[in-house]
Protein backbone atom coordinates (compact mmCIF):
# COMPACT_ATOMS: atom_id res chain seq x y z
CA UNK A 1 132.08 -94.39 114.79
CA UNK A 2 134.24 -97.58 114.72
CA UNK A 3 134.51 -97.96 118.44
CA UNK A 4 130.57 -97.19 118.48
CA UNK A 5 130.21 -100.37 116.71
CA UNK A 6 132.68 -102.51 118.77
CA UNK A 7 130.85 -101.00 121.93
CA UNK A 8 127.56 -101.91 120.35
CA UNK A 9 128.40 -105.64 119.74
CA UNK A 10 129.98 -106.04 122.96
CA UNK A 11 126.76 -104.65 124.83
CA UNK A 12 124.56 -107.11 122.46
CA UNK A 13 126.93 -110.14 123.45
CA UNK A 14 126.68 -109.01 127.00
CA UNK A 15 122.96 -108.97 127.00
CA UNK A 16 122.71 -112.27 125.20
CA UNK A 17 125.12 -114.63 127.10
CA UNK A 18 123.40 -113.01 130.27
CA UNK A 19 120.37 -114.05 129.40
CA UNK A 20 117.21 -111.60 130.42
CA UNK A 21 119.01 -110.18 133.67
CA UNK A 22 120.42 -107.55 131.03
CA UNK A 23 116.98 -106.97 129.29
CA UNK A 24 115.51 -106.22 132.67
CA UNK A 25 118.10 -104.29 134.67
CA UNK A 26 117.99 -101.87 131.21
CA UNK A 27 114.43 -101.90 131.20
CA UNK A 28 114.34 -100.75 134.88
CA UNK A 29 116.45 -97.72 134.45
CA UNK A 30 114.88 -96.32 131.32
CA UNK A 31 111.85 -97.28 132.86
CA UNK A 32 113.11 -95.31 136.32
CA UNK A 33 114.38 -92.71 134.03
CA UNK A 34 110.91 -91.69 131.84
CA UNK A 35 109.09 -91.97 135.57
CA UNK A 36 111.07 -88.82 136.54
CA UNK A 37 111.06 -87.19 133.38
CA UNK A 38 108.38 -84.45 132.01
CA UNK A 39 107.66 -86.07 129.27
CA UNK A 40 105.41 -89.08 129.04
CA UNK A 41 106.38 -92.74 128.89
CA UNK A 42 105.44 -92.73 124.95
CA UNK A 43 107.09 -89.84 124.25
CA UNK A 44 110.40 -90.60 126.24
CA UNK A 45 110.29 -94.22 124.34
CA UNK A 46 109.74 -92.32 121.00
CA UNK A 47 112.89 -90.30 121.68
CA UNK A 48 114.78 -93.03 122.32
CA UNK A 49 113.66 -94.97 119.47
CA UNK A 50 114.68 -91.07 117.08
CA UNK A 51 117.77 -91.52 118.50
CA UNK A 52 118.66 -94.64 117.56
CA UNK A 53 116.74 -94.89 113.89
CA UNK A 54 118.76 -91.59 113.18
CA UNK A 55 121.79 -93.52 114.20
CA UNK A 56 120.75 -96.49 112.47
CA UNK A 57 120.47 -94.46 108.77
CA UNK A 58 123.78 -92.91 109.33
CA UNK A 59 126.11 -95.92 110.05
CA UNK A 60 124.27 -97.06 106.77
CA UNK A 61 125.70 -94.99 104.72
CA UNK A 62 129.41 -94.93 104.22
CA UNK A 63 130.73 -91.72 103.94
CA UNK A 64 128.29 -90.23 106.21
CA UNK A 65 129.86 -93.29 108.85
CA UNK A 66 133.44 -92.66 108.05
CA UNK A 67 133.42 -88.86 107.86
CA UNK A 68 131.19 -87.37 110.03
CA UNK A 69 130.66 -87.02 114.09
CA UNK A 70 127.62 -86.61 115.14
CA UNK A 71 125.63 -86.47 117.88
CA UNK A 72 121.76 -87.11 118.38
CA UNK A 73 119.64 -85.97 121.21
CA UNK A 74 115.79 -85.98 121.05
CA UNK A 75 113.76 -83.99 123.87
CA UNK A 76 109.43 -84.90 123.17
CA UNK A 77 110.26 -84.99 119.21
CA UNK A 78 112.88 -81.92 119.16
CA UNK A 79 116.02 -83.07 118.00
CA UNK A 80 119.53 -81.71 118.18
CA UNK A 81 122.12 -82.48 115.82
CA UNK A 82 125.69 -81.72 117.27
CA UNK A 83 129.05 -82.47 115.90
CA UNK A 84 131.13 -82.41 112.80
CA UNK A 85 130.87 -82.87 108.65
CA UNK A 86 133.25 -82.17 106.26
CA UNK A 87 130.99 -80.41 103.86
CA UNK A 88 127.64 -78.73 103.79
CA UNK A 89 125.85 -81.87 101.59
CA UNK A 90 126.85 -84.18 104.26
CA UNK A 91 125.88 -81.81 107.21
CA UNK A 92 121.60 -81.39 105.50
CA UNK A 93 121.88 -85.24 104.39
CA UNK A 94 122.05 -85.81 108.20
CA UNK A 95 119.32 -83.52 108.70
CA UNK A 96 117.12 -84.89 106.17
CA UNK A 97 117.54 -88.25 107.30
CA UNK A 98 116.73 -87.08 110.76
CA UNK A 99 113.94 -84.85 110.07
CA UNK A 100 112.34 -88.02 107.35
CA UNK A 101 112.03 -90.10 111.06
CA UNK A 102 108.75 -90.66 112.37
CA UNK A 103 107.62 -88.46 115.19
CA UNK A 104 110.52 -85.81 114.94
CA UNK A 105 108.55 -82.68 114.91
CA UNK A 106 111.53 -80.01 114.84
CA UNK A 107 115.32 -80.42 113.88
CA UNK A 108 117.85 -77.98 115.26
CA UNK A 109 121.24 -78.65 113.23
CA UNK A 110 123.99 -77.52 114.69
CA UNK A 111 126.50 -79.46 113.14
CA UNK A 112 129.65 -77.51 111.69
CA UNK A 113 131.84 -77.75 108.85
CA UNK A 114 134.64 -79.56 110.06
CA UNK A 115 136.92 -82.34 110.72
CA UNK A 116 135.55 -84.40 113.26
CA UNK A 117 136.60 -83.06 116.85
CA UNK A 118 139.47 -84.31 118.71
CA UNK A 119 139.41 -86.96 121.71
CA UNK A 120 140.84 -84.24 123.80
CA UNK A 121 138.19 -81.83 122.80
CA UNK A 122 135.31 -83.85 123.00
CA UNK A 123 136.51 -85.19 126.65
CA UNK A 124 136.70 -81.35 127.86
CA UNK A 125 133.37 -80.97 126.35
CA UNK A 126 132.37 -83.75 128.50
CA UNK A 127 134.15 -82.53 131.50
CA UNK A 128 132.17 -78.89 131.17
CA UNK A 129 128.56 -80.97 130.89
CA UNK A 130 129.31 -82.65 134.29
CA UNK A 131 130.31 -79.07 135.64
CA UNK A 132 126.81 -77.53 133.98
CA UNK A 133 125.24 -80.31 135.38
CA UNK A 134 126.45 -80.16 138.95
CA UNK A 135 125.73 -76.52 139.11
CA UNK A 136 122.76 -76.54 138.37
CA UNK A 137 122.21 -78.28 142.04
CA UNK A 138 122.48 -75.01 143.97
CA UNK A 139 119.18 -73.11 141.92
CA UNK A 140 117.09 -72.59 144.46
CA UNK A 141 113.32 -70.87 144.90
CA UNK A 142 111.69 -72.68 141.25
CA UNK A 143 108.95 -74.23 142.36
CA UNK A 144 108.62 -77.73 141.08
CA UNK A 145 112.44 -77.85 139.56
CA UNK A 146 114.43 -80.65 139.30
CA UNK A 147 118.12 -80.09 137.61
CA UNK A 148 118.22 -83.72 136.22
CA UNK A 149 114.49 -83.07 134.46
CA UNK A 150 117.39 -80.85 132.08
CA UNK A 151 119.15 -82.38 128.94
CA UNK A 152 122.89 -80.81 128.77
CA UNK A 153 124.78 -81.50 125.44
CA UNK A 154 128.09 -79.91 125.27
CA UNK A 155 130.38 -79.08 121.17
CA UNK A 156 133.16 -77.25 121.23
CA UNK A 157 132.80 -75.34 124.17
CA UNK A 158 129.30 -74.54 122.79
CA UNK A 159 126.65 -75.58 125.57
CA UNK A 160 122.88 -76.79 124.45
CA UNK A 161 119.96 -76.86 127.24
CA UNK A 162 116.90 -78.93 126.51
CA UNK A 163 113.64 -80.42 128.79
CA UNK A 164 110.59 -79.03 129.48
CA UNK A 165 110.78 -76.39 132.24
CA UNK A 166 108.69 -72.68 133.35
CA UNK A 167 110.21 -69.92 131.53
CA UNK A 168 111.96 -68.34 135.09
CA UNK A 169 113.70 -72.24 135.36
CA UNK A 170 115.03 -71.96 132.30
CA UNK A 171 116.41 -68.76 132.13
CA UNK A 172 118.18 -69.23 135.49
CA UNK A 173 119.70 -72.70 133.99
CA UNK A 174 120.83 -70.80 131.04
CA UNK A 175 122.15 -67.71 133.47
CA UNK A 176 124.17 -70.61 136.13
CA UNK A 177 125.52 -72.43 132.60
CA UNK A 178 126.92 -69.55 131.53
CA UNK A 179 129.27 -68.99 134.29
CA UNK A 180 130.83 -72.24 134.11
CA UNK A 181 133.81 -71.82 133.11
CA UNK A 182 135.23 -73.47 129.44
CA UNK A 183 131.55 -72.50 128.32
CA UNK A 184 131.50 -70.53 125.28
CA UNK A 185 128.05 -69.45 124.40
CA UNK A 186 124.74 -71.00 125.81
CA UNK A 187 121.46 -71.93 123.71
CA UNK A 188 117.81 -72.64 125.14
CA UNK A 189 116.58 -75.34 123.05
CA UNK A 190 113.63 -76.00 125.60
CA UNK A 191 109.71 -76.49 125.74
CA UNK A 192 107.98 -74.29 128.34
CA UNK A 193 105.05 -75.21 130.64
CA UNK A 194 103.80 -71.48 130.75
């Protein structure tokens, strides 16, 4: 979480001794990216603003800071909580602060009881999303589906599928995830249309 910060203040600096040509060019891709995205410009702004107010209440406390990794995605008000805590208290006061943030409607906590993962594990992790990602490139004959319309967050091997997509989309992201290889188990965390 320490590098989160220092990554954090050097983006603010950045933005602020380039003046609004930072504001903008950040602006235009999230704007670029809720334009292609299911969900509607409110509700891809209200995700983004889950994400970061969940964020926000855990670098404010402490322990929760300095113990705990954790991961927040939001998908139209459905959040996933992802990572590590060293005890069960820790694990549902991240949940609680999560769930206590306007607009989340549900919370799926997936956090274990653990010592926060490794740099090694959490850049495999990383390397098996970009594989789930690219593979999901070559589904062919759903009407109407895009692969990047799909949120991939990868823990321990463990591999989480959100968006909004038809019932047939989804199961045949879930099916082409699964035979990535370094993917342990799959979950559907999405939203149908039908």
């Amino acid at each position: 979480m320490h590098l989160f910060r220092t990554l954090l203040a050097v983006a603010l600096l950045t933005s602020l001794l380039g003046g609004c040509a930072a504001v903008v060019v950040t602006g235009a891709a999230t704007g670029a990216n809720a334009a292609h995205d299911r969900r509607t410009l409110g509700a891809y702004v209200d995700d983004e603003g889950i994400e970061l107010k969940a964020l926000l209440a855990i670098t404010e406390d402490k322990d929760l800071y300095s113990q705990t990794h954790v991961n927040i995605i939001s998908v139209n008000g459905v959040v996933l909580l992802v990572g590590q805590a060293p005890t069960e208290a820790m694990r549902l006061k991240i949940e609680d602060l999560t769930r206590g943030i306007e607009k989340v409607r549900v919370v799926h906590n997936e956090m274990t009881i653990a010592a926060p993962n490794s740099y090694m594990t959490r850049s495999s992790d990383s390397l098996i999303t970009a594989k789930v990602k690219g593979s999901l490139f070559s589904i062919k004959g759903h009407e109407g589906f895009d692969p990047t319309r799909v949120k991939i967050v990868t823990e321990n091997g463990v591999v989480y599928l959100m968006g909004i997509l038809y019932r047939a989309s989804a199961d045949a992201v879930a099916t082409k995830a699964s035979r990535v290889s370094g993917v342990q188990k799959v979950v559907k965390l999405f939203e149908y249309l039908d």
